[in-house]
C-alpha atoms as a PDB file:
ATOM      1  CA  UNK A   1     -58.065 -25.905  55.643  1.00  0.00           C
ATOM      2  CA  UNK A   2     -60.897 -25.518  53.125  1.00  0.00           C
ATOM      3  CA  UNK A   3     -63.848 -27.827  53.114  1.00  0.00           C
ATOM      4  CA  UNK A   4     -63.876 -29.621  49.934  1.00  0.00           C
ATOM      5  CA  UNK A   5     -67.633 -27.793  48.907  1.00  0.00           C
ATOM      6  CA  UNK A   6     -65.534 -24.649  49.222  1.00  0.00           C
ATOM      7  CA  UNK A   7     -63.012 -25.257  46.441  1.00  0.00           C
ATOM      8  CA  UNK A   8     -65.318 -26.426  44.730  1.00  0.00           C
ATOM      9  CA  UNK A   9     -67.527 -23.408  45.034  1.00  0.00           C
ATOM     10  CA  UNK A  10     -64.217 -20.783  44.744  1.00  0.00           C
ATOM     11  CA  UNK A  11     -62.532 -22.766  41.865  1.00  0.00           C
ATOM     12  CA  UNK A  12     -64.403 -24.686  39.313  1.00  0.00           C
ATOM     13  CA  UNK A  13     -65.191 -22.024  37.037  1.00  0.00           C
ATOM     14  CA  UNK A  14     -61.818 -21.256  36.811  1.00  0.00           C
ATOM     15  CA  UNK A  15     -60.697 -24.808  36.821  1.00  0.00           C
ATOM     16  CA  UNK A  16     -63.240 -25.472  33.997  1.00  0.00           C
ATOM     17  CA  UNK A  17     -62.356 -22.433  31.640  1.00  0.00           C
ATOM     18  CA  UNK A  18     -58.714 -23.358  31.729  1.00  0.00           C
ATOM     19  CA  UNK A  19     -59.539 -27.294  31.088  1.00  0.00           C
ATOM     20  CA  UNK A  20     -61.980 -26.311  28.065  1.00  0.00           C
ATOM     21  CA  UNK A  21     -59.485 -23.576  26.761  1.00  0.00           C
ATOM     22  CA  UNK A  22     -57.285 -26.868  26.406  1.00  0.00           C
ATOM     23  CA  UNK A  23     -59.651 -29.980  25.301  1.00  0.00           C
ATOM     24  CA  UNK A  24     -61.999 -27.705  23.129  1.00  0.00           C
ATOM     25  CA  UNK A  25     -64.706 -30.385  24.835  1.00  0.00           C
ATOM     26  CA  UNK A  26     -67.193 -29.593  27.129  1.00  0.00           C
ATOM     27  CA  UNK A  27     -67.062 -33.484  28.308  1.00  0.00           C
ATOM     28  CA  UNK A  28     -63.669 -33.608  28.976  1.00  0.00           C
ATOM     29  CA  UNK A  29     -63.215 -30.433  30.613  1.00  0.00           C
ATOM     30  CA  UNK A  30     -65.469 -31.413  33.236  1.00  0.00           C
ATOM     31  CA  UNK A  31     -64.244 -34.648  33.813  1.00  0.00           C
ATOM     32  CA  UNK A  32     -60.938 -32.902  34.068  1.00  0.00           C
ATOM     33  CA  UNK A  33     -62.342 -30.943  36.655  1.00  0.00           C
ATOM     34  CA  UNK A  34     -63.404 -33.390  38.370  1.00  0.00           C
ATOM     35  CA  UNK A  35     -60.129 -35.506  38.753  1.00  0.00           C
ATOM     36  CA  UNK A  36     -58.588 -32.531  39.809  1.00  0.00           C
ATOM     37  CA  UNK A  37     -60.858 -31.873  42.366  1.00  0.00           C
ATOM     38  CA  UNK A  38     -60.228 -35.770  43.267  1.00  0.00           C
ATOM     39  CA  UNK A  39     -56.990 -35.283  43.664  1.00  0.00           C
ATOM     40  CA  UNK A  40     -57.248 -32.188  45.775  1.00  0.00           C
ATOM     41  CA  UNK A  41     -59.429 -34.368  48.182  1.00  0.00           C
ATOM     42  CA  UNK A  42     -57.158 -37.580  48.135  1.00  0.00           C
ATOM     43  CA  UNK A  43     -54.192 -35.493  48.593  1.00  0.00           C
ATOM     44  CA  UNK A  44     -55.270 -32.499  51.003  1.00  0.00           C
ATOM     45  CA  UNK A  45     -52.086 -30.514  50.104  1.00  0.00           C
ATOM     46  CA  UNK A  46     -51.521 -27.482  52.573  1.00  0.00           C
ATOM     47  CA  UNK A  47     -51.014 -24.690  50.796  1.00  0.00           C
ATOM     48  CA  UNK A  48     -48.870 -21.298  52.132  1.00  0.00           C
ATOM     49  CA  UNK A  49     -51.843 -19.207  50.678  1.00  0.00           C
ATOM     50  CA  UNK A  50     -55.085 -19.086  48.741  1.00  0.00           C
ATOM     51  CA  UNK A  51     -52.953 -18.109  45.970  1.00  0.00           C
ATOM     52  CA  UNK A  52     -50.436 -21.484  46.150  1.00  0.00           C
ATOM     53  CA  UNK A  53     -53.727 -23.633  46.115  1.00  0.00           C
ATOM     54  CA  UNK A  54     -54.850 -22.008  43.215  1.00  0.00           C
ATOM     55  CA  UNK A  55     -51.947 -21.614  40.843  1.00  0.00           C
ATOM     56  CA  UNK A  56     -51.774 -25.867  42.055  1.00  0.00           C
ATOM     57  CA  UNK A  57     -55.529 -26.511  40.976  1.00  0.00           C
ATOM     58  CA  UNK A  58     -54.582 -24.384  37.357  1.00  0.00           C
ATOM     59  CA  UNK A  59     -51.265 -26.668  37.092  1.00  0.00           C
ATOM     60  CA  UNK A  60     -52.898 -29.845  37.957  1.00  0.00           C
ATOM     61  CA  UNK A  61     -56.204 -29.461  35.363  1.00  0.00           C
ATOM     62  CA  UNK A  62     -53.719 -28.094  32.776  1.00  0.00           C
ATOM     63  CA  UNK A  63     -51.789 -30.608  33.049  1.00  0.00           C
ATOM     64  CA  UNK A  64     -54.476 -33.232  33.094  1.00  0.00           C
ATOM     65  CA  UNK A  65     -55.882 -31.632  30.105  1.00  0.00           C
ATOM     66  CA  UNK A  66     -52.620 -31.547  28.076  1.00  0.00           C
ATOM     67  CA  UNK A  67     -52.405 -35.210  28.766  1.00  0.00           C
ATOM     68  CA  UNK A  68     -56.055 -36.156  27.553  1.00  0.00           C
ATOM     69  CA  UNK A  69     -55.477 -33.970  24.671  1.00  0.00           C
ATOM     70  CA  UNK A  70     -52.060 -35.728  23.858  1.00  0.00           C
ATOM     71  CA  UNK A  71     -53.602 -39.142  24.170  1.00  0.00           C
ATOM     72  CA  UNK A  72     -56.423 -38.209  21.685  1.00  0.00           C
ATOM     73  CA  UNK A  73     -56.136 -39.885  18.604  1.00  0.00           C
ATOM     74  CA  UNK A  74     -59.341 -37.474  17.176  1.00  0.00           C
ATOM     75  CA  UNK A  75     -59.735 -34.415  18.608  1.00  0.00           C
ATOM     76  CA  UNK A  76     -63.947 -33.650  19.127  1.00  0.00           C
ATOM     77  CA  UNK A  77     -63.941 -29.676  19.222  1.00  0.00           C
ATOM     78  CA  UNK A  78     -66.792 -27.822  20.701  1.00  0.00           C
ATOM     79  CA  UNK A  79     -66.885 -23.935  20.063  1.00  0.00           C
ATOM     80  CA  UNK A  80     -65.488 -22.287  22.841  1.00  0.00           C
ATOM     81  CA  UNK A  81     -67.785 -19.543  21.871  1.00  0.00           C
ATOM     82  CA  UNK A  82     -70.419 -21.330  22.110  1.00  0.00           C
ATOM     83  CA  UNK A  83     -69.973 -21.214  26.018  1.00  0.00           C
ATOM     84  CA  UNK A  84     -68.149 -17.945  26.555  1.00  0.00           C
ATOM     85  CA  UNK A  85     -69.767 -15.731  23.693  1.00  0.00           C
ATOM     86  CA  UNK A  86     -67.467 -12.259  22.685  1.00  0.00           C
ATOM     87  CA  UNK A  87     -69.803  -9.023  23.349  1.00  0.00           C
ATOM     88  CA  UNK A  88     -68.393  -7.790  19.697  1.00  0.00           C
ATOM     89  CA  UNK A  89     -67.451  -9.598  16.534  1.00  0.00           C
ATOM     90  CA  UNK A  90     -64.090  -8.043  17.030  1.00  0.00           C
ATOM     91  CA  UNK A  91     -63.668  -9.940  20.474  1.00  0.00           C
ATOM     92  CA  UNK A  92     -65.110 -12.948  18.628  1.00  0.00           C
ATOM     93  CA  UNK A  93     -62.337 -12.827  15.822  1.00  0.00           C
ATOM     94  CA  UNK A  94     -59.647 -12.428  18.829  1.00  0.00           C
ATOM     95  CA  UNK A  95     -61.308 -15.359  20.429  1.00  0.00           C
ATOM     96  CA  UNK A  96     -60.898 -17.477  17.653  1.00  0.00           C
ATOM     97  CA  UNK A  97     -57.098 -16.803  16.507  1.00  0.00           C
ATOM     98  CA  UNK A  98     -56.337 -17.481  20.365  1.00  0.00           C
ATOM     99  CA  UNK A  99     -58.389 -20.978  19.966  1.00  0.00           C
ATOM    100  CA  UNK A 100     -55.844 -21.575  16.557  1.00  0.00           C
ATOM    101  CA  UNK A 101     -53.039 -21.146  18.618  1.00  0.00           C
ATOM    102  CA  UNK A 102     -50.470 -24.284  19.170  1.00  0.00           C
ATOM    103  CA  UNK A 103     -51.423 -25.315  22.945  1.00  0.00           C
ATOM    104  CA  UNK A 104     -48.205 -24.185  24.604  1.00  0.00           C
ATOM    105  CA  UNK A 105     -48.821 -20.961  23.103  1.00  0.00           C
ATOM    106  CA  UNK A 106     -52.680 -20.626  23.630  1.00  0.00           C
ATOM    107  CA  UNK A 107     -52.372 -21.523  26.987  1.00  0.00           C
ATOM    108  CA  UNK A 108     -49.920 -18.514  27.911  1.00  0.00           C
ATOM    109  CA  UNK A 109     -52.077 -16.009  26.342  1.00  0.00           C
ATOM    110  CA  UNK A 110     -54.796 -17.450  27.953  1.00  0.00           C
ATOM    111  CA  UNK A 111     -53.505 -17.482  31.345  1.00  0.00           C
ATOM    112  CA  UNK A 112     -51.751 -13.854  31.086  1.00  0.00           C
ATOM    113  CA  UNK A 113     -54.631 -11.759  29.100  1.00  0.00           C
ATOM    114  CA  UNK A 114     -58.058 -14.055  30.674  1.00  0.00           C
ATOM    115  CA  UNK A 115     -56.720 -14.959  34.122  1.00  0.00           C
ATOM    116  CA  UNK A 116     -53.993 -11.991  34.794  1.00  0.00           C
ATOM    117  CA  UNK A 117     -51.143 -13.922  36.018  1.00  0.00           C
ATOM    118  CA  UNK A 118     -47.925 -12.370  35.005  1.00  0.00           C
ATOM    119  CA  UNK A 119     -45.297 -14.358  33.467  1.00  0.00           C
ATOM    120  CA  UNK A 120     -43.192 -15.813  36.622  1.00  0.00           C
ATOM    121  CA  UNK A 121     -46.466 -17.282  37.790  1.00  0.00           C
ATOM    122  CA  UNK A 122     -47.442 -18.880  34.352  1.00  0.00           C
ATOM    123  CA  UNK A 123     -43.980 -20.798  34.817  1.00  0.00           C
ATOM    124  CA  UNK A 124     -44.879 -21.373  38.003  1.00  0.00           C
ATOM    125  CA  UNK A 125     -48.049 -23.212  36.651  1.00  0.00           C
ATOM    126  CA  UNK A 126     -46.956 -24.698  33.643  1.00  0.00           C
ATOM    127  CA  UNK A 127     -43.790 -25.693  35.812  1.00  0.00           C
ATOM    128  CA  UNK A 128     -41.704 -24.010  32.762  1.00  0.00           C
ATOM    129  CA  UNK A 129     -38.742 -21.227  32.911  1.00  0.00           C
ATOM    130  CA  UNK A 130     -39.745 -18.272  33.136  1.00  0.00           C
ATOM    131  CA  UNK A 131     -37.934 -17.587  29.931  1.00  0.00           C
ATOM    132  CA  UNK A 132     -39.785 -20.198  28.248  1.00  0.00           C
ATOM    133  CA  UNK A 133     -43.042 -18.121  29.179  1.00  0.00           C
ATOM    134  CA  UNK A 134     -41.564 -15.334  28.158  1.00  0.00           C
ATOM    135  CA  UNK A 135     -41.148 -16.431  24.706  1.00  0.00           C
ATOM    136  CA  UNK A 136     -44.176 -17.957  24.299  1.00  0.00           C
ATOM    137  CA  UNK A 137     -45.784 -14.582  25.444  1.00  0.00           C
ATOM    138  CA  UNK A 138     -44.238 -13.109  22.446  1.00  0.00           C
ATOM    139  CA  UNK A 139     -44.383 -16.136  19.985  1.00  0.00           C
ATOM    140  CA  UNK A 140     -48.403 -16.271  20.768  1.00  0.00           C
ATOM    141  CA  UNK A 141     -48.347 -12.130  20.513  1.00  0.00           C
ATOM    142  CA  UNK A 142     -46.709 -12.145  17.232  1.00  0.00           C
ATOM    143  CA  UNK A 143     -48.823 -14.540  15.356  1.00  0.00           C
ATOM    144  CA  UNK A 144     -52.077 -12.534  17.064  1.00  0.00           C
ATOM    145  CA  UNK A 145     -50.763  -9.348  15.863  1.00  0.00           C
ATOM    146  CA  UNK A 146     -49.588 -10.499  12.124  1.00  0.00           C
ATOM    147  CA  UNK A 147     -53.231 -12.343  11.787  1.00  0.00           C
ATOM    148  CA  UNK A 148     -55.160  -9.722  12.908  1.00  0.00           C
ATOM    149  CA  UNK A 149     -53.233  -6.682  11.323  1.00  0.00           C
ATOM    150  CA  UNK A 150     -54.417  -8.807   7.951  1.00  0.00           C
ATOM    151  CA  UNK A 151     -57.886  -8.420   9.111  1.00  0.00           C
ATOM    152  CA  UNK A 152     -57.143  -4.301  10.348  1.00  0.00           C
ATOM    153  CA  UNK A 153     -57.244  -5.097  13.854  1.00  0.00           C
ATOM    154  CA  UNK A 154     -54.527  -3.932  16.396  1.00  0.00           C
ATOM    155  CA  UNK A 155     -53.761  -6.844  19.218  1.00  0.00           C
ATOM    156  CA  UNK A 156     -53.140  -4.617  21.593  1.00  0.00           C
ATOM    157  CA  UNK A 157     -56.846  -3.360  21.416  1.00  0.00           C
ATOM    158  CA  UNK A 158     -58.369  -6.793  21.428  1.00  0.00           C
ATOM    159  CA  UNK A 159     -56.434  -8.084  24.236  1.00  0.00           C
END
């Protein structure tokens, strides 16, 4: 079993892009973070594989952050490119549509184009169908590519 300094070490980049992908607040996504990690230490789950314990950390801040964000009378943003700047203006544009994405959506695209999971393990994290994930995938896809083929840009070369 991991030591609790080595999740921390392995995981809380990852932990924290996927919370601040969801609050759009630096503040929040770290304390986010930090319950998670909480509960990883109050809990001590065993885990079949490094990949188990990870696709649990992703579910539990997700979730954690969909429920802060749902409680939120007033969303605060903070620029997600502030953090995470695009090399290109091109990337930057992709950036942002993914940002105006409805949550359900965002996170999908986020967790299949930034993180590489294919779509059984997104419903694995977002404890959704696989169906549902599916859809989503192509929901978020089609409003990418209809935005930016206004602005001349093909989705499939930004993502």
């Amino acid at each position: 079993m991991k030591s609790a300094e080595e999740v921390v070490k392995t995981y809380e980049n990852l932990l924290y892009r996927a919370a601040l992908h969801i609050t759009g607040n630096r503040d929040d996504a770290l304390d986010m973070v930090q319950e998670t990690l909480i509960k990883w230490i109050t809990s001590r789950p065993d885990f079949a594989s490094d990949e188990h314990e990870k696709a649990w950390l992703l579910r539990v801040v997700m979730n954690l952050s969909r429920n802060l964000v749902g409680s939120m009378a007033k969303k605060s943003a903070v620029e997600l490119l502030d953090i995470y700047p695009a090399e290109t203006k091109e990337e930057e544009g992709v950036m942002q549509e993914v940002l105006d994405l409805p949550e359900n959506l965002r996170a999908v695209i986020y967790l299949y184009y930034y993180e590489g999971y294919n779509t059984t393990e997104i419903a694995e994290i977002l404890q959704e169908n696989a169906s549902t994930v599916r859809t989503w995938l192509s929901r978020g896809r089609e409003r990418l590519r209809k935005v930016l083929k206004e602005e001349g840009e093909s989705i499939h070369e930004r993502l």
